[in-house]
N, C-alpha and C. Protein backbone atom coordinates (compact mmCIF):
# COMPACT_ATOMS: atom_id res chain seq x y z
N UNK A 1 -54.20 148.28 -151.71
CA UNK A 1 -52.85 148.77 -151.72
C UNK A 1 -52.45 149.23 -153.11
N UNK A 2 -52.18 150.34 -152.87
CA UNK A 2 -51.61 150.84 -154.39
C UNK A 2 -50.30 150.69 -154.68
N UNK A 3 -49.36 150.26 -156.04
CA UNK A 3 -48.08 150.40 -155.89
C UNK A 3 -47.61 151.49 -156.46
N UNK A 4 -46.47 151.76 -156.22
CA UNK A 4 -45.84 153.22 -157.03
C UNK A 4 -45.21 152.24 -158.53
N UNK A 5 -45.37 152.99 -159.48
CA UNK A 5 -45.05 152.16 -160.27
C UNK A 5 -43.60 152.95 -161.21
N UNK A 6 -42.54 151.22 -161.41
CA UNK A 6 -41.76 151.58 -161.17
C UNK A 6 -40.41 152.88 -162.02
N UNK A 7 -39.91 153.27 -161.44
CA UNK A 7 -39.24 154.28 -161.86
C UNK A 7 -37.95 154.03 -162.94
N UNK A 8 -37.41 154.91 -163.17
CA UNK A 8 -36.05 154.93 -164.03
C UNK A 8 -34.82 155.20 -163.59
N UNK A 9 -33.91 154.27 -163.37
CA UNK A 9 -32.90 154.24 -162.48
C UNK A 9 -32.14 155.46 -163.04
N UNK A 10 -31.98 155.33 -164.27
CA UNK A 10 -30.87 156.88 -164.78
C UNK A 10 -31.49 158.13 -164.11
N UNK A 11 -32.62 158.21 -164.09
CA UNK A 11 -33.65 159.36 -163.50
C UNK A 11 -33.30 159.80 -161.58
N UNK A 12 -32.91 158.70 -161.42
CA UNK A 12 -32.88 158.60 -159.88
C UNK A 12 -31.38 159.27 -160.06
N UNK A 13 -30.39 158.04 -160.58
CA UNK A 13 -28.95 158.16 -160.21
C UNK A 13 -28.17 159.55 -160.71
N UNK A 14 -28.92 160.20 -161.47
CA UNK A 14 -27.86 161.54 -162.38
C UNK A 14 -28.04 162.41 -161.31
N UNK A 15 -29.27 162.91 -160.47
CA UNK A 15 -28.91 163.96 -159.55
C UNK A 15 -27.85 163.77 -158.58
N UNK A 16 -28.50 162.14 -157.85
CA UNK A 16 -26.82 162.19 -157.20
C UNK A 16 -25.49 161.85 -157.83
N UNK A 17 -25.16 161.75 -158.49
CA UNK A 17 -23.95 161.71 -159.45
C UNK A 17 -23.47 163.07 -159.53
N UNK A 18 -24.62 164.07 -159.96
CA UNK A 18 -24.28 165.49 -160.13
C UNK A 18 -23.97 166.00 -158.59
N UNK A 19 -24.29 165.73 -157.39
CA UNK A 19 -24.33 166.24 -156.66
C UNK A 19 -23.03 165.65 -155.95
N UNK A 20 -22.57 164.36 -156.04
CA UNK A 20 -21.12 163.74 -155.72
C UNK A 20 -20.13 164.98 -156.44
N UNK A 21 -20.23 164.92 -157.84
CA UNK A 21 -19.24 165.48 -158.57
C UNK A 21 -18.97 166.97 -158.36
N UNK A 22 -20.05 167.86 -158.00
CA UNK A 22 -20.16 169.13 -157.60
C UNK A 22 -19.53 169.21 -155.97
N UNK A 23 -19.57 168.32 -155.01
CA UNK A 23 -19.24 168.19 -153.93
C UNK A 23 -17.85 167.78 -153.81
N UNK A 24 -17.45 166.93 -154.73
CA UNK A 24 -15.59 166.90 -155.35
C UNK A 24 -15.11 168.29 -155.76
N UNK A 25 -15.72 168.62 -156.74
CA UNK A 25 -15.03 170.28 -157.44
C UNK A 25 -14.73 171.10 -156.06
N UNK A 26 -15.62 171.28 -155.09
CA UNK A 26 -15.95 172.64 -154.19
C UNK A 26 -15.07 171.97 -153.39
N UNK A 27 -14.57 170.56 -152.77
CA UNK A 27 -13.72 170.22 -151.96
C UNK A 27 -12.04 170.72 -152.51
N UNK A 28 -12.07 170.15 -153.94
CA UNK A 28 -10.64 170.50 -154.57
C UNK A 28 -10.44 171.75 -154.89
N UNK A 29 -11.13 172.53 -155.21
CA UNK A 29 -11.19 174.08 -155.23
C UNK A 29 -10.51 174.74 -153.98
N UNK A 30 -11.47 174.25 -152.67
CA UNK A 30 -10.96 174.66 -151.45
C UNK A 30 -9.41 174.08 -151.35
N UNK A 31 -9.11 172.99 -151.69
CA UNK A 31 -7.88 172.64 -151.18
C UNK A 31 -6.68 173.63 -152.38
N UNK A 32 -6.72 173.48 -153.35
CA UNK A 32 -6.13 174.98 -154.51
C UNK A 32 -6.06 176.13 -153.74
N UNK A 33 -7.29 177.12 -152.76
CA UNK A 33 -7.06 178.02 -152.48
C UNK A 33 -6.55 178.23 -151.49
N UNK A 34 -6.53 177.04 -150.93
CA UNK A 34 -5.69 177.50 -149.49
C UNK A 34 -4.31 177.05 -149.89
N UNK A 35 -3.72 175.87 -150.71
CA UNK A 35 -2.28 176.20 -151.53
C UNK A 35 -1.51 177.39 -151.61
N UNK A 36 -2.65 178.16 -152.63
CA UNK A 36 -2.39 179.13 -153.21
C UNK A 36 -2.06 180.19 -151.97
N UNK A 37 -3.32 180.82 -150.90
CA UNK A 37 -2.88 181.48 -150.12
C UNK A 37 -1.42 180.85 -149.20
N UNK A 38 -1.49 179.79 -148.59
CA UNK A 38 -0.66 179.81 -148.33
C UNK A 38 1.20 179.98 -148.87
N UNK A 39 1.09 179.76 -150.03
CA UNK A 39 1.86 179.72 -150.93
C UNK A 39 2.48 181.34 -150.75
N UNK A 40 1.39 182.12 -151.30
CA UNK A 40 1.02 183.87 -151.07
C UNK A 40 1.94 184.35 -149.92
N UNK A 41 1.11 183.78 -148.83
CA UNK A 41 2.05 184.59 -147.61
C UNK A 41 2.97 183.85 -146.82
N UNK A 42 3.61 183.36 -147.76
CA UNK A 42 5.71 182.26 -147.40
C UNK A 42 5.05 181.76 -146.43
N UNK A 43 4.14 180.86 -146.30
CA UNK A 43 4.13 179.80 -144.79
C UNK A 43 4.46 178.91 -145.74
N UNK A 44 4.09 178.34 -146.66
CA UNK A 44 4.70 177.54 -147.29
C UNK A 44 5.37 177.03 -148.78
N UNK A 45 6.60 178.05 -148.49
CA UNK A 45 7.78 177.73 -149.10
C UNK A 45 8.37 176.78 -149.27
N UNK A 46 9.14 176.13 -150.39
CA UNK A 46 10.04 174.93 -150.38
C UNK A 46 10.85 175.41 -149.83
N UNK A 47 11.37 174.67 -149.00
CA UNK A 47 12.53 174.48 -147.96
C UNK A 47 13.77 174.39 -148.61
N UNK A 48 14.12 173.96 -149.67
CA UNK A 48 15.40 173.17 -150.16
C UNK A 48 15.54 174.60 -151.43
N UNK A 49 14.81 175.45 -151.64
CA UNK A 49 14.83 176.65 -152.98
C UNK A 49 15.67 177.31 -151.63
N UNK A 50 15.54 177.59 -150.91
CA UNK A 50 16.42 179.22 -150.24
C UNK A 50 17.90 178.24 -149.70
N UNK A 51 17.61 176.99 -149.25
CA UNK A 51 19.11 176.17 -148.56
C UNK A 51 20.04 176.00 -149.54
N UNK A 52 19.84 174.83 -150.54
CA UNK A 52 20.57 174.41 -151.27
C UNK A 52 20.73 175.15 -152.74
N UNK A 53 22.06 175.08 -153.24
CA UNK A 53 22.91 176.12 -154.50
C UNK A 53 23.29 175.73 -155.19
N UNK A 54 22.96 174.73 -156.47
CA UNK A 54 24.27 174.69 -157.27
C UNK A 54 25.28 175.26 -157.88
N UNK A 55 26.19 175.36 -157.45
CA UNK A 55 26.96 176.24 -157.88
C UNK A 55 28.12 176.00 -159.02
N UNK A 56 27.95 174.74 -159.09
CA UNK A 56 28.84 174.39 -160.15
C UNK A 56 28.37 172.83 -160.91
N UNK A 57 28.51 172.36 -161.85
CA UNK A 57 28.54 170.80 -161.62
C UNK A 57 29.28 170.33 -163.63
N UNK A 58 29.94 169.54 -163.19
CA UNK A 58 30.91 168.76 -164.13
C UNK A 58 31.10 167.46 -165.05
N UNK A 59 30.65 166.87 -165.83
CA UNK A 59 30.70 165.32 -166.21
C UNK A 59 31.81 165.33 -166.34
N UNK A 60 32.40 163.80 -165.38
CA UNK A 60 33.58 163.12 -165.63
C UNK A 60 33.56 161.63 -166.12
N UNK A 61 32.39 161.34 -166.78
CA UNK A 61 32.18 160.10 -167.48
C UNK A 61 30.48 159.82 -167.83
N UNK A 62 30.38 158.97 -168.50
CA UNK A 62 29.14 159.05 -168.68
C UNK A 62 28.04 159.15 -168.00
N UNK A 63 28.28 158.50 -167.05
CA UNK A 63 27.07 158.60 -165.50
C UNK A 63 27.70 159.01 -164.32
N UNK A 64 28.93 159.48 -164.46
CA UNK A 64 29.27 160.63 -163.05
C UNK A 64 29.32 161.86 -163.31
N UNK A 65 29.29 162.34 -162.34
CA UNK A 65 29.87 164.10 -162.12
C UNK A 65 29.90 164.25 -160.59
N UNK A 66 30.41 165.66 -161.22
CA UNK A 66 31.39 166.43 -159.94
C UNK A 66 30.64 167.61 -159.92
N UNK A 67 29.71 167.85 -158.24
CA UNK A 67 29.08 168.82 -157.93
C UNK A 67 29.38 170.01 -156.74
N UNK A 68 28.97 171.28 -157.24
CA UNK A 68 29.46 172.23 -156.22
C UNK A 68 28.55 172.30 -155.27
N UNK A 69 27.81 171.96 -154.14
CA UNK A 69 26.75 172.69 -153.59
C UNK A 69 27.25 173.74 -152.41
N UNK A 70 26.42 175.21 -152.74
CA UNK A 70 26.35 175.45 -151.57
C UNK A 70 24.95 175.42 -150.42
N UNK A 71 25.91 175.14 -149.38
CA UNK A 71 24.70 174.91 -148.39
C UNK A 71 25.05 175.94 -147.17
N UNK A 72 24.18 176.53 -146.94
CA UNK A 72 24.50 178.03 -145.65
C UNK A 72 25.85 178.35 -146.16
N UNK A 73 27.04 178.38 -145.56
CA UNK A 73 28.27 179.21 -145.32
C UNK A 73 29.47 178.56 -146.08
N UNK A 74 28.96 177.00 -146.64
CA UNK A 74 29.68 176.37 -147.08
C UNK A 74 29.87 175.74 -148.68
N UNK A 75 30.38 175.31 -148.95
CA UNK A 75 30.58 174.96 -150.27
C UNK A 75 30.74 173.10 -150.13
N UNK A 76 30.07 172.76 -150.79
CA UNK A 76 30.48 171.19 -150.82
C UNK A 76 30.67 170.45 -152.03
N UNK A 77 31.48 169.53 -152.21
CA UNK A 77 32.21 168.97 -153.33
C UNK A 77 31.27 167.23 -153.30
N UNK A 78 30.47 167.32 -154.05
CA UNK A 78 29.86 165.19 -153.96
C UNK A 78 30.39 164.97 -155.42
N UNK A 79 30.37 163.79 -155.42
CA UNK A 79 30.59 162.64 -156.60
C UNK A 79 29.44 162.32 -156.31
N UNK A 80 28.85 161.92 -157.90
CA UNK A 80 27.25 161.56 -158.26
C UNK A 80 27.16 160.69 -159.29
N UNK A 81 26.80 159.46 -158.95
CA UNK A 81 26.89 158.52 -159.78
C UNK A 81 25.42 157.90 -160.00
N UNK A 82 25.09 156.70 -160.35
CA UNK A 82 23.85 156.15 -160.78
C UNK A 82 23.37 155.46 -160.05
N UNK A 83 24.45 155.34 -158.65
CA UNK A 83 24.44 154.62 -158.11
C UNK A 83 24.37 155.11 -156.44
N UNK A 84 25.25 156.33 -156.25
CA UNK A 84 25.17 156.94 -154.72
C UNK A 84 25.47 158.06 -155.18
N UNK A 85 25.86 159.52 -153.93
CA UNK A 85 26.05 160.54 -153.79
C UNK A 85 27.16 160.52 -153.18
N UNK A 86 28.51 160.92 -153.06
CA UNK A 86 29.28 160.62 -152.13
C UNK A 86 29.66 162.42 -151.77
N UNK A 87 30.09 162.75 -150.19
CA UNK A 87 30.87 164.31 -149.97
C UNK A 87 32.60 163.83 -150.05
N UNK A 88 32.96 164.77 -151.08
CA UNK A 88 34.14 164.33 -151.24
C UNK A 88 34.87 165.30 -150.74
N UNK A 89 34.35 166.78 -150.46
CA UNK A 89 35.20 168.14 -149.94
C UNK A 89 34.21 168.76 -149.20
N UNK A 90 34.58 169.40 -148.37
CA UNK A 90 33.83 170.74 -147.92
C UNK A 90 34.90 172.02 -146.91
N UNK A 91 34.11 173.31 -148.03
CA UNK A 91 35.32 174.21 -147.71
C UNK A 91 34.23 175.23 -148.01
N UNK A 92 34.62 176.16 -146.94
CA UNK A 92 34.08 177.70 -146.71
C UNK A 92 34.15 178.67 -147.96
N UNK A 93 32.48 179.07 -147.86
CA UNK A 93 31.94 179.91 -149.19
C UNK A 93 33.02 181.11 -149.69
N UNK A 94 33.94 181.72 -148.66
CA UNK A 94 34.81 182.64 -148.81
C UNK A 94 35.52 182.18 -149.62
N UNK A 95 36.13 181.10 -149.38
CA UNK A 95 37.32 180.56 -150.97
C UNK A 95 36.88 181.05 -152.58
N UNK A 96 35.39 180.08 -152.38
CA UNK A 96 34.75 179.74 -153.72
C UNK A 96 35.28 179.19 -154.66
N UNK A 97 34.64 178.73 -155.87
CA UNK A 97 34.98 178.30 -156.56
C UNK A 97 36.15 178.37 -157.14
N UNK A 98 36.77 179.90 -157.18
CA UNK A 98 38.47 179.74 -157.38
C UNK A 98 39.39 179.23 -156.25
N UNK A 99 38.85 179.31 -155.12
CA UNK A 99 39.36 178.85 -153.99
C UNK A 99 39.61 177.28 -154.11
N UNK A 100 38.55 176.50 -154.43
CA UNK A 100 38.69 174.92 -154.89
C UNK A 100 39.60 174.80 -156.17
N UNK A 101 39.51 175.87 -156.85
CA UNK A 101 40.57 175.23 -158.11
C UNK A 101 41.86 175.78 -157.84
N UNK A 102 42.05 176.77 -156.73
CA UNK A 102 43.53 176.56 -156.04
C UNK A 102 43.87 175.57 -155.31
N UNK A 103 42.83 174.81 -154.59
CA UNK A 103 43.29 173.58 -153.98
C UNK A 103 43.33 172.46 -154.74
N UNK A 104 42.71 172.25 -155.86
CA UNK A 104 42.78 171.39 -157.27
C UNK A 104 44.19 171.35 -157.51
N UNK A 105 44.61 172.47 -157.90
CA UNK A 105 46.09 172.32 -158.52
C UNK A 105 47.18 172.01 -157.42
N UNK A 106 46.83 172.78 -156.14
CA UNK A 106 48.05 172.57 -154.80
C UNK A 106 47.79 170.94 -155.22
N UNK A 107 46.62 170.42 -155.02
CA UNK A 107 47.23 168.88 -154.86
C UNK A 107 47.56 168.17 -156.01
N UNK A 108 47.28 168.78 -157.13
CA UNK A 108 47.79 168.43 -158.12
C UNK A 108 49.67 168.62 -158.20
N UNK A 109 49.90 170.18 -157.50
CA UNK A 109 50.93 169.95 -157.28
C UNK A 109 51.63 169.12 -156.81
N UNK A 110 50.99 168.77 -155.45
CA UNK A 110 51.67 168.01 -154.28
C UNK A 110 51.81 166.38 -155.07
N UNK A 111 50.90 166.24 -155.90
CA UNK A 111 51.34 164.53 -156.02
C UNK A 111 51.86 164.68 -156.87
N UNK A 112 52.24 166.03 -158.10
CA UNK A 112 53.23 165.40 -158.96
C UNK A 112 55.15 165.47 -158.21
N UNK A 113 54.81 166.22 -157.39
CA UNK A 113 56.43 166.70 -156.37
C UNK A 113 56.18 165.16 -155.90
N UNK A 114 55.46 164.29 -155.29
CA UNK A 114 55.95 162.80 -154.71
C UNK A 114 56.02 162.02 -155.82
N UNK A 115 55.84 161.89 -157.10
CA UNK A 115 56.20 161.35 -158.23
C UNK A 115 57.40 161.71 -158.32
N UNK A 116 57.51 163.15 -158.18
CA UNK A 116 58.78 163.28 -158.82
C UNK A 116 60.10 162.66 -157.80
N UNK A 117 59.83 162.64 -156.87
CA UNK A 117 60.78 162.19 -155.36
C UNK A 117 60.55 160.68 -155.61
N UNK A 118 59.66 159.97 -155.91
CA UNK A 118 59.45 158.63 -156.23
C UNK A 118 60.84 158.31 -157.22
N UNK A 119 60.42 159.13 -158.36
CA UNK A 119 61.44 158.51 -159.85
C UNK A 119 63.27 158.71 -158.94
N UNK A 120 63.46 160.14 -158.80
CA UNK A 120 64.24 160.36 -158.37
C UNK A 120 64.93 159.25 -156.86
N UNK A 121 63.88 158.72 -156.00
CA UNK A 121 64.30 157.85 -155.15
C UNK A 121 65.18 156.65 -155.80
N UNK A 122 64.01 156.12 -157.64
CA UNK A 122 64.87 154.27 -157.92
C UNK A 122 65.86 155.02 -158.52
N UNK A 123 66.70 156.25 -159.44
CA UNK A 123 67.51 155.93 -159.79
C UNK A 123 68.81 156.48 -159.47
């Protein structure tokens, strides 16, 4: 009986090592080009780039603000804190943004006229 006598493990293991690592590249390559095409011909678009708009946004303290979004036909008003998102308005894109700062001041109006009916009520 003859034995084979024995070999060199680095000798053995580098082809398949090379051949794992070449078989990774050509897998991730493929997955890049079909990204890419798809990317190419709008099948896959981000969803939230063509919906959602900022259209405005405001700090009213250190970790809040006041945001415009539009979304389709509408305009929406959130409070954004560190903590939640809240919808505080929503009013049709036709107004717009001057449209909200006419309703800003109407109610700005309106509560200083019940102040003023307040004072006027104690004395």
């Amino acid at each position: 009986m003859m034995q084979t006598p024995p070999s060199s493990g680095v000798q053995e293991t580098l082809p398949g090592m090379l051949n794992v690592a070449t078989g990774l590249l050509l897998v991730l390559g493929l997955i890049f080009a079909a990204a890419w095409l798809l990317r190419k011909t709008g099948r896959f678009a981000p969803l939230a780039a063509d919906q959602i708009k900022i259209v405005s946004s405001r700090s009213v303290g250190s970790r809040e603000k006041l945001v415009i979004v539009e979304v389709d036909d509408r305009h929406v008003l959130l409070g954004v804190t560190s903590a939640s998102i809240n919808k505080l308005y929503d009013f049709p894109v036709a107004n717009g943004a001057a449209g909200f700062a006419g309703l800003v001041e109407q109610a700005g109006q309106v509560e200083s006229n019940s102040l003023d009916a307040e004072e006027g009520s104690r004395a």
